[in-house]
Protein backbone atom coordinates (compact mmCIF):
# COMPACT_ATOMS: atom_id res chain seq x y z
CA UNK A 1 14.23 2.36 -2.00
CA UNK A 2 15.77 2.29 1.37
CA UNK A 3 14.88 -0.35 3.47
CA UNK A 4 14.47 0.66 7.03
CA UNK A 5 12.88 -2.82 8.42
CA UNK A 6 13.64 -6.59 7.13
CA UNK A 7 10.81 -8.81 8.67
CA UNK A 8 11.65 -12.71 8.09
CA UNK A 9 8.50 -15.13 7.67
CA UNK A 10 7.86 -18.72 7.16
CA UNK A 11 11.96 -19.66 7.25
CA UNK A 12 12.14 -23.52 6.08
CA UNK A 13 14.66 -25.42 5.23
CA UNK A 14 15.09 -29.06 3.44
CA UNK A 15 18.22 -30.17 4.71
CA UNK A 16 19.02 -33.65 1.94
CA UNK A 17 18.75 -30.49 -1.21
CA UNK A 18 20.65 -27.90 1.55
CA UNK A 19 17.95 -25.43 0.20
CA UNK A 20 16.60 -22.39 2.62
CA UNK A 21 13.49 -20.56 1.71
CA UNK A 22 11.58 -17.62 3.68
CA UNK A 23 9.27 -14.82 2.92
CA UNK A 24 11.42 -11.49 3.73
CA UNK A 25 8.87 -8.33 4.29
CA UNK A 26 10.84 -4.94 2.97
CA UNK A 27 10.04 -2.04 4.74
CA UNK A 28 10.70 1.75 3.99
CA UNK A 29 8.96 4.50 3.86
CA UNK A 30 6.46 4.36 1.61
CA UNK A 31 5.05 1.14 2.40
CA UNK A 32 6.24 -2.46 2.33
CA UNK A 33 7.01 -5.40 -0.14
CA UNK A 34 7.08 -9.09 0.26
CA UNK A 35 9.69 -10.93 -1.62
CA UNK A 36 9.76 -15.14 -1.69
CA UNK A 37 13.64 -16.13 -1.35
CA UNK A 38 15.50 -19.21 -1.67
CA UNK A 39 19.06 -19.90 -1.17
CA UNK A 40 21.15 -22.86 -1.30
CA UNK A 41 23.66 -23.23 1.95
CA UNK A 42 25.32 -25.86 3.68
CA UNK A 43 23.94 -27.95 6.80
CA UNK A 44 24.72 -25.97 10.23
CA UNK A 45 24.89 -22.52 8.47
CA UNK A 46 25.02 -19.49 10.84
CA UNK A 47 21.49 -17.94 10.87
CA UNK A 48 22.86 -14.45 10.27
CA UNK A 49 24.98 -15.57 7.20
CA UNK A 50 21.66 -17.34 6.39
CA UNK A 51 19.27 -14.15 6.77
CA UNK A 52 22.02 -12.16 4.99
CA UNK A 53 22.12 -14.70 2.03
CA UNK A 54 18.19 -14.85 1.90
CA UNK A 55 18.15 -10.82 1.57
CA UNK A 56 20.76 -10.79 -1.32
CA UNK A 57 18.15 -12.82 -2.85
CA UNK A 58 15.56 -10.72 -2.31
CA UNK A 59 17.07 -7.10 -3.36
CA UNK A 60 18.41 -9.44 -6.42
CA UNK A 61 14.92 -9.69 -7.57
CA UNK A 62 13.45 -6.73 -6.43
CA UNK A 63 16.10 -5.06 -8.40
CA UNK A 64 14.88 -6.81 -11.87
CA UNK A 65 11.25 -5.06 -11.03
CA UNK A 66 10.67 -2.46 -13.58
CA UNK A 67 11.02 0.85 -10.95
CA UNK A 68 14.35 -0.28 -9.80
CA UNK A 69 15.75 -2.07 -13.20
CA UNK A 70 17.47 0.90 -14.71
CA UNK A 71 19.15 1.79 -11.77
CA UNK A 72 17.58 5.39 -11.57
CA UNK A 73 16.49 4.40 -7.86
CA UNK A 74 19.13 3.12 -5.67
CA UNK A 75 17.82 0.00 -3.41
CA UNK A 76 19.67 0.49 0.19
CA UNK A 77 19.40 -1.42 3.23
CA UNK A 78 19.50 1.07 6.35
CA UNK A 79 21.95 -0.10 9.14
CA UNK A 80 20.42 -2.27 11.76
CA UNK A 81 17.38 -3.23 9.17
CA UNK A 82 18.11 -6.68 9.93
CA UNK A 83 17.90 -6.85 13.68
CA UNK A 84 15.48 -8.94 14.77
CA UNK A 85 14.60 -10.33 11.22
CA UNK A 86 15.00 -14.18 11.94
CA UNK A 87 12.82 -13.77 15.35
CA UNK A 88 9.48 -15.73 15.00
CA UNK A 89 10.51 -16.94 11.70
């Protein structure tokens, strides 16, 4: 899976646990899938080091899904997939 397009929805973030949720939306070509991260940081993070934290959450799991599991198919993140990810979130 190569994912061309990282959408970022519903960021929130309980600041007394330091804890950092967000629904990321995968893109490539063949369609999309929606992945529920969560990601402990500490207070005053930088939003990109956030968003890059969430998504190493996200391709974690989505690399324990059956199709992806034994490693057969490569999960990639295409350059500049994350641009504009944390707008709106």
């Amino acid at each position: 899976m190569n994912i061309t397009k990282v959408t970022v929805c519903a960021l929130k973030s309980e600041v007394v646990k330091r804890c950092h949720s967000a629904v990321f939306l995968l893109e490539n070509e063949g369609g999309r899938v929606t992945m529920q991260s969560t990601v402990t940081a500490e207070e005053g993070v930088d939003p990109a080091a956030l968003a890059e934290a969430l998504l190493a959450d996200a391709i974690r799991q989505l690399a324990r899904l059956p199709e992806y599991r034994t490693g057969e198919t490569p999960i990639t993140v295409a350059d500049g997939a994350l641009e504009g990810a944390l707008q709106g979130a």
